[in-house]
C-alpha atoms as a PDB file:
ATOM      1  CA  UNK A   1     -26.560 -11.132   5.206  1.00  0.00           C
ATOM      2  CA  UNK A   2     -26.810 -14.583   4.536  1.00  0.00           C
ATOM      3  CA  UNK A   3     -27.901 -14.844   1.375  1.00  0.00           C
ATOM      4  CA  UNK A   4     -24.520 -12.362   0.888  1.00  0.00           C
ATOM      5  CA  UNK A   5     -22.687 -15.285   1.982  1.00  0.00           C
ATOM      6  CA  UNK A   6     -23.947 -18.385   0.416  1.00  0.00           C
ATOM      7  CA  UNK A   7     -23.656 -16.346  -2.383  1.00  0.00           C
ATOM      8  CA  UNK A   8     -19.682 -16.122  -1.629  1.00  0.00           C
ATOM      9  CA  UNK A   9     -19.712 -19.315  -0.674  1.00  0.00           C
ATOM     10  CA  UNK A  10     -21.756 -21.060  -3.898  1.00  0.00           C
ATOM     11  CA  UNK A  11     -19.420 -18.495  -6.068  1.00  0.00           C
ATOM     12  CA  UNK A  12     -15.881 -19.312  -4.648  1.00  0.00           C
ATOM     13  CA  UNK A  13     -17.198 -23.465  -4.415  1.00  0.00           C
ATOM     14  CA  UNK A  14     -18.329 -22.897  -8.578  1.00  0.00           C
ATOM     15  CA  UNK A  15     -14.526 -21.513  -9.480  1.00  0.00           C
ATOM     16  CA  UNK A  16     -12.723 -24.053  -7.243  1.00  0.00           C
ATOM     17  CA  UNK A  17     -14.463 -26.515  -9.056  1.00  0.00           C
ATOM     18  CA  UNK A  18     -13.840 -25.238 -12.666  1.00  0.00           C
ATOM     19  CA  UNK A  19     -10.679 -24.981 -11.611  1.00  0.00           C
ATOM     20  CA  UNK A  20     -10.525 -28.296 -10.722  1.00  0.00           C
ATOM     21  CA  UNK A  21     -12.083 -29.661 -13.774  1.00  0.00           C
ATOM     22  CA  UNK A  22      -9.621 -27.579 -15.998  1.00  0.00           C
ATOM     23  CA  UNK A  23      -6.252 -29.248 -13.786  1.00  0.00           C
ATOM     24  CA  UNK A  24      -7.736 -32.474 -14.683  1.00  0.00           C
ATOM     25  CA  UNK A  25      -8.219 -31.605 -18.050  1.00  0.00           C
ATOM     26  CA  UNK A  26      -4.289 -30.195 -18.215  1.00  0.00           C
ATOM     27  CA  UNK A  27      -2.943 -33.277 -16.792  1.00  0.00           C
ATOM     28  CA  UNK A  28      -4.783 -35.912 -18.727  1.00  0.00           C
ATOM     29  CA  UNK A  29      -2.932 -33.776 -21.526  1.00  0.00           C
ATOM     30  CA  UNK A  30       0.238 -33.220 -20.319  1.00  0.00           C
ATOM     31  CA  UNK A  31       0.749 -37.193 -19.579  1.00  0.00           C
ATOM     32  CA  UNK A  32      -0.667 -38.043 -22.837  1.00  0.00           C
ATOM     33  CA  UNK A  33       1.518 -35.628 -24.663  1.00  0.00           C
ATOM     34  CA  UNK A  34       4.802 -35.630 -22.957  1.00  0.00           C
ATOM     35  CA  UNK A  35       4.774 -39.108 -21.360  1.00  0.00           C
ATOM     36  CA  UNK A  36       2.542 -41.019 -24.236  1.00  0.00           C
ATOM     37  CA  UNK A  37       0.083 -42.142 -21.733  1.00  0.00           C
ATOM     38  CA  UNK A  38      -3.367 -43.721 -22.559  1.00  0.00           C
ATOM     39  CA  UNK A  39      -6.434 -42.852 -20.802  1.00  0.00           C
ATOM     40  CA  UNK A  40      -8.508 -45.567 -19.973  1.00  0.00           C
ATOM     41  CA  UNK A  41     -11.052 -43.576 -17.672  1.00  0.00           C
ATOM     42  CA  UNK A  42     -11.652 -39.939 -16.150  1.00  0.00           C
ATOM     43  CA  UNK A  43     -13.400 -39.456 -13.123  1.00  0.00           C
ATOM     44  CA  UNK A  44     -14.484 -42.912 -12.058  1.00  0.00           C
ATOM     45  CA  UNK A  45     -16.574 -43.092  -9.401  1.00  0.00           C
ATOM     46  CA  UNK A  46     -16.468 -46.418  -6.837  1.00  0.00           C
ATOM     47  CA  UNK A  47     -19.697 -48.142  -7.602  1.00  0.00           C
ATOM     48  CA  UNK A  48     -20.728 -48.861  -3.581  1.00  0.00           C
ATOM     49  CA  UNK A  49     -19.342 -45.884  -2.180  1.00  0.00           C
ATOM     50  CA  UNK A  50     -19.898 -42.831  -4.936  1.00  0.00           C
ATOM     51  CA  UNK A  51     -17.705 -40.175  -2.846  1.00  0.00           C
ATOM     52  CA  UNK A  52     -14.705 -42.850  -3.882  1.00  0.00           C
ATOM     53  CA  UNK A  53     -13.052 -41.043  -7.006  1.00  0.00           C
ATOM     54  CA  UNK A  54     -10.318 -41.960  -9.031  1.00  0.00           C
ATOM     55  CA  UNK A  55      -9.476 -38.440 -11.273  1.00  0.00           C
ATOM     56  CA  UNK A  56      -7.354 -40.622 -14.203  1.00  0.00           C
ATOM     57  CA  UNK A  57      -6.794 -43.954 -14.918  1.00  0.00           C
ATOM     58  CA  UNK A  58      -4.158 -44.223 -17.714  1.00  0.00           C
ATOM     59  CA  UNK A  59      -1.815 -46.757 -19.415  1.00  0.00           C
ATOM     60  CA  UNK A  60       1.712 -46.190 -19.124  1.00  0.00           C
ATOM     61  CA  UNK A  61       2.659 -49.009 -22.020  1.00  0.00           C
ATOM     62  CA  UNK A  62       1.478 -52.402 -19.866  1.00  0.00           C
ATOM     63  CA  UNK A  63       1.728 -50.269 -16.521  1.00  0.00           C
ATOM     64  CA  UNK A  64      -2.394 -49.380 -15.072  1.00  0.00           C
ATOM     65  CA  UNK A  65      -1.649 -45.876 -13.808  1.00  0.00           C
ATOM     66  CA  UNK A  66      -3.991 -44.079 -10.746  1.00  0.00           C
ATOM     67  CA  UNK A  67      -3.453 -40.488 -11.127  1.00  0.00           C
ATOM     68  CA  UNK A  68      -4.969 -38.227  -8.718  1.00  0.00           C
ATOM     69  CA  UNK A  69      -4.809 -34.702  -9.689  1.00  0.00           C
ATOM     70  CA  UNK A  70      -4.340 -31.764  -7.192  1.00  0.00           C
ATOM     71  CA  UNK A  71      -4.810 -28.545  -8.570  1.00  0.00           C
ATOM     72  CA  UNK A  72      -3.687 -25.181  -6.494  1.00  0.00           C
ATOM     73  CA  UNK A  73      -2.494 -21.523  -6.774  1.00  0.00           C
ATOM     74  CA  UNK A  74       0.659 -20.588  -7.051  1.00  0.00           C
ATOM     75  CA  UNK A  75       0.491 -18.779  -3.491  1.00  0.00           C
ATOM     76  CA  UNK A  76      -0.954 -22.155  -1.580  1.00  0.00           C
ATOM     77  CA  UNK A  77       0.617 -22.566   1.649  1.00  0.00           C
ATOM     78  CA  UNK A  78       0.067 -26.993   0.770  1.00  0.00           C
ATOM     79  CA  UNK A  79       2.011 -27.734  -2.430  1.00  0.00           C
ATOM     80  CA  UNK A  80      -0.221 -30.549  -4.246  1.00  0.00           C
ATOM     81  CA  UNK A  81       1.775 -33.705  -3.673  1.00  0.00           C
ATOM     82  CA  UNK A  82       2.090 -33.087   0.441  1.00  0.00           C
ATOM     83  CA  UNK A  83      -2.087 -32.959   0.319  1.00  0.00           C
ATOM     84  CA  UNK A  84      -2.652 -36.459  -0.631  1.00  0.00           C
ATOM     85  CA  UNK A  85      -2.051 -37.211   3.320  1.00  0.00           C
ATOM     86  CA  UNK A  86      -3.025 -40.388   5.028  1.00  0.00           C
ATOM     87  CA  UNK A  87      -6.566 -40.350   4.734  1.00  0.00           C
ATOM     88  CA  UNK A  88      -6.397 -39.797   1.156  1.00  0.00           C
ATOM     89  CA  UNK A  89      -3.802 -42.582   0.827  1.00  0.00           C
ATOM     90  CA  UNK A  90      -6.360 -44.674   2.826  1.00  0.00           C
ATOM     91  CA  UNK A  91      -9.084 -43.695   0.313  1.00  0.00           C
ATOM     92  CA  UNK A  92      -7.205 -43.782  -2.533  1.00  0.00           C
ATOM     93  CA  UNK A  93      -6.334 -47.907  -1.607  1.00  0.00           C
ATOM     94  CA  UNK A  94     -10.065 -48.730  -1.153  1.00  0.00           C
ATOM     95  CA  UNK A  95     -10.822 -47.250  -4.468  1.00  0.00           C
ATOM     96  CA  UNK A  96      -7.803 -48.455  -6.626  1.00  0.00           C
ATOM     97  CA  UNK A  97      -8.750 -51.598  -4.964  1.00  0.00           C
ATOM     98  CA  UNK A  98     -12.595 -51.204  -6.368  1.00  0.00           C
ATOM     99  CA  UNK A  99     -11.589 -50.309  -9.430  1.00  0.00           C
ATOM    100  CA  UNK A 100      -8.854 -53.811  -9.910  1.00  0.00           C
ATOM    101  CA  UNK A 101     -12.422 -56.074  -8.708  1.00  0.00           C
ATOM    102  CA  UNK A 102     -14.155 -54.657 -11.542  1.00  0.00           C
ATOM    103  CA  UNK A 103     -11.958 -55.886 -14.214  1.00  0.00           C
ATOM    104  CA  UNK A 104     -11.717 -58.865 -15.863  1.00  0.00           C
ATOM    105  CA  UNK A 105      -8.237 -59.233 -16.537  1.00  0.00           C
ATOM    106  CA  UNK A 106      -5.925 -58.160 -13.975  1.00  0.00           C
ATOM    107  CA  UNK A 107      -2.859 -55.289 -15.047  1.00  0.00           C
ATOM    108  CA  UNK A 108       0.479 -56.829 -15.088  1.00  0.00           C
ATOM    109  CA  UNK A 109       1.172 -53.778 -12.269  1.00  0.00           C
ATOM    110  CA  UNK A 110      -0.141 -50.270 -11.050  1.00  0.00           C
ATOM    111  CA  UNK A 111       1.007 -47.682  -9.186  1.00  0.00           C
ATOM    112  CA  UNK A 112      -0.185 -44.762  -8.208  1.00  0.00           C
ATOM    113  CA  UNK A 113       1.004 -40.983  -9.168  1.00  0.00           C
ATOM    114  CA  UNK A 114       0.080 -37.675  -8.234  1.00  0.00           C
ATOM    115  CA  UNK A 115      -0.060 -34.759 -10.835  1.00  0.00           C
ATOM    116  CA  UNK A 116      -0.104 -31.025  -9.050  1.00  0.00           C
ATOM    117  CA  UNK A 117      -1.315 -28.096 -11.229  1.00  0.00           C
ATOM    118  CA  UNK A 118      -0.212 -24.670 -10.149  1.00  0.00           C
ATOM    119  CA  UNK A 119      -2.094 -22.125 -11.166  1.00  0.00           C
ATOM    120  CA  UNK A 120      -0.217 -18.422 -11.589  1.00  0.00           C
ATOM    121  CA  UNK A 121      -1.228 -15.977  -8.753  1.00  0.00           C
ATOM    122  CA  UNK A 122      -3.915 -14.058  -9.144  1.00  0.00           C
ATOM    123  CA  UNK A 123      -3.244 -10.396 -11.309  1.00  0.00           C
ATOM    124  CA  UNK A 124      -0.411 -12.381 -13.339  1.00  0.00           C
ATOM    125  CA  UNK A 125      -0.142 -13.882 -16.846  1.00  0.00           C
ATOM    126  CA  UNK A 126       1.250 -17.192 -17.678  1.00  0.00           C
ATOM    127  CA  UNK A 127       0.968 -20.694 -18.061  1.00  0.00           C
ATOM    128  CA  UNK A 128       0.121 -22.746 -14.812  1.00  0.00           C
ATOM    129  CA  UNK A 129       2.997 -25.087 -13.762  1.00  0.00           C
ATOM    130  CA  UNK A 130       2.093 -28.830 -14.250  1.00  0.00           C
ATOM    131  CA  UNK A 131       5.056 -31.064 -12.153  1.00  0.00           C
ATOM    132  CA  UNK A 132       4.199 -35.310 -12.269  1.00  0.00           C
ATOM    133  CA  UNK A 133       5.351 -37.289  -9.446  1.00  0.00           C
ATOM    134  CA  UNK A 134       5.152 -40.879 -10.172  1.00  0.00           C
ATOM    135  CA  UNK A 135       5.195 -44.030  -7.971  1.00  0.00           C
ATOM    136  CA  UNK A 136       3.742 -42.686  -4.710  1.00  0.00           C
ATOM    137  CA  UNK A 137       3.514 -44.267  -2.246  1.00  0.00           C
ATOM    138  CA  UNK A 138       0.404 -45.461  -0.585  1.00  0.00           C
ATOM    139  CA  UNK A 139       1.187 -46.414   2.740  1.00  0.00           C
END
């Protein structure tokens, strides 16, 4: 039986994770596309504390842009946006942070924006729904 459900487990993890991987991918396409943004760096990783993620870092003209990307079904009781709560926020500050010692020349400004995916529910066709909220706060 429990081999039956780390099975389940491993299975569901491996598809929430591809599904992940394929929001990210829509986003970084959608901002380039519709907003002209540049991407500077995908998935960048806090070099002291590797659990410390930033999912896009993109130019918006002279603007550094922090995108975190929250992918989710259609039928998720936690829309995207509302799941980047206070910890994340918290998280989010210590990395951004990271990420501004490492470079040698400091933005102009940054800000940080959220980008949900919505996936279509399960059994239906379409396109998933990609909204951009920009200038989130942090605090």
């Amino acid at each position: 039986m429990f081999k039956w459900l780390r099975f389940r487990w491993m299975s569901q993890r491996r598809e929430t994770e591809s599904r992940g991987q394929a929001g990210e991918r829509l986003a970084e396409r959608f901002l380039r596309q519709t907003h002209d943004f540049m991407l500077v760096a995908q998935n960048w990783r806090n070099p002291r504390d590797r659990r410390d993620e930033i999912d896009l870092v993109m130019m918006d003209g002279e603007v550094l842009v922090f995108v975190e990307v929250k992918t989710r079904t259609a039928e998720a009781l936690v829309p995207g946006v509302y799941a980047v709560d206070r910890r994340k926020k918290r998280v989010m500050r210590r990395t951004i942070a990271a990420y501004l010692r490492g470079l040698k020349e400091l933005p102009r400004t940054h800000r940080f924006d959220v980008v949900q995916v919505s996936w279509p529910e399960a059994g239906t066709h379409g396109e998933p729904e990609i909204l951009h909220f920009e200038h989130v706060s942090l605090r």
